[in-house]
C-alpha atoms as a PDB file:
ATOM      1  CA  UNK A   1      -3.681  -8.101   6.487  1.00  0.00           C
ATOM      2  CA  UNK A   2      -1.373  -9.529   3.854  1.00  0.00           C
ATOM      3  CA  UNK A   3      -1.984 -11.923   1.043  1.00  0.00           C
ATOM      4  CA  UNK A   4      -0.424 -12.515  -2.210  1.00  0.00           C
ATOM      5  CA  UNK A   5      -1.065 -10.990  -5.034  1.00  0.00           C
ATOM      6  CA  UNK A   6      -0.347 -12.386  -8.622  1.00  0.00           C
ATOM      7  CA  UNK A   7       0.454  -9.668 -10.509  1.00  0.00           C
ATOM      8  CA  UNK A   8       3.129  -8.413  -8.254  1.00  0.00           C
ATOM      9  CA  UNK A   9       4.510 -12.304  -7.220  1.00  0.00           C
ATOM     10  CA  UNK A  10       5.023 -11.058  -3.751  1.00  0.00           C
ATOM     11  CA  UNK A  11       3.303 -10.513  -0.294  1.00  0.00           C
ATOM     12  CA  UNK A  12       1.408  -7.089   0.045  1.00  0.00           C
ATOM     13  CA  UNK A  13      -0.722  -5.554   2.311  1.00  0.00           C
ATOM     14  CA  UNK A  14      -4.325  -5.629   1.188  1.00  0.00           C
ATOM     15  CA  UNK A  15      -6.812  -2.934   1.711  1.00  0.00           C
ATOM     16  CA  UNK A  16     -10.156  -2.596   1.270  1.00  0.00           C
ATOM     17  CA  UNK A  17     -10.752  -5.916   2.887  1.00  0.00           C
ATOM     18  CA  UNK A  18     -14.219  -7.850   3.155  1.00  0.00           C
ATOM     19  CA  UNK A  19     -14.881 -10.803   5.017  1.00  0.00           C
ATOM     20  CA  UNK A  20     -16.743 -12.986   2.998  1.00  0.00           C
ATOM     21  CA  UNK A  21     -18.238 -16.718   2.662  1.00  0.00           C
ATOM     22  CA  UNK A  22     -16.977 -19.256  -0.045  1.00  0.00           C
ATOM     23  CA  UNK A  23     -19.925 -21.733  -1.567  1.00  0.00           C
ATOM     24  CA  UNK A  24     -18.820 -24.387   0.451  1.00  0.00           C
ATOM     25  CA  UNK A  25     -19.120 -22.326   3.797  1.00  0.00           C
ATOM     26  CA  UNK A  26     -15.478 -21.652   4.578  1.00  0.00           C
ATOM     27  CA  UNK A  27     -14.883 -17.853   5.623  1.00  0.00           C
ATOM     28  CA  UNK A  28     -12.543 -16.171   2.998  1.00  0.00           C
ATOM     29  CA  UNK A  29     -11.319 -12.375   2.735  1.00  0.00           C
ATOM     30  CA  UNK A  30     -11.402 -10.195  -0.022  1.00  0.00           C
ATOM     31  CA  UNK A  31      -9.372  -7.303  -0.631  1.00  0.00           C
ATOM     32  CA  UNK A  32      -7.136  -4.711  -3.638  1.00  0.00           C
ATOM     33  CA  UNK A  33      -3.733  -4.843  -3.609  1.00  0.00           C
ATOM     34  CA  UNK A  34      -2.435  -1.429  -2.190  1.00  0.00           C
ATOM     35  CA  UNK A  35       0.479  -0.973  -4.854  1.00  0.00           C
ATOM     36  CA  UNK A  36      -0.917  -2.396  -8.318  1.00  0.00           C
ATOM     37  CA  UNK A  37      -4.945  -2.546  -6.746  1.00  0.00           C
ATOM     38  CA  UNK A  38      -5.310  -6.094  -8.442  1.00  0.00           C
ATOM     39  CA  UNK A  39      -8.225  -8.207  -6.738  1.00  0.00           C
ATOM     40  CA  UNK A  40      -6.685 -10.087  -4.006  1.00  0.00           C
ATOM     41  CA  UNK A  41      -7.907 -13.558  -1.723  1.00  0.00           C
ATOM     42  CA  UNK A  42      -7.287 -14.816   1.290  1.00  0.00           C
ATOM     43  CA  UNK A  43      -8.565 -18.569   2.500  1.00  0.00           C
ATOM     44  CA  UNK A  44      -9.732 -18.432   6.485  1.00  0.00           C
ATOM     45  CA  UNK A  45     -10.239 -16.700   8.858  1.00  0.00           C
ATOM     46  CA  UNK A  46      -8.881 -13.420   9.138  1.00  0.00           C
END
């Protein structure tokens, strides 16, 4: 799956990915950038 990641200001593949719940119930996923492995986040579903 690919999200954005800030440090790199471009699209990257994410790894380590975890679906997860935001407090307001909307499904998120969670993941490391596979190049720089900053924290990454993805809004719905994935």
């Amino acid at each position: 799956m690919q999200a954005y990641c800030m440090k790199c200001r471009a699209k990257r593949e994410m790894k380590d990915t975890r679906r997860i719940t935001m407090k307001n119930g909307r499904p998120a996923t969670r993941g490391v950038c596979s190049v720089c492995g900053t924290k990454m986040f993805k809004i719905g579903k994935s």
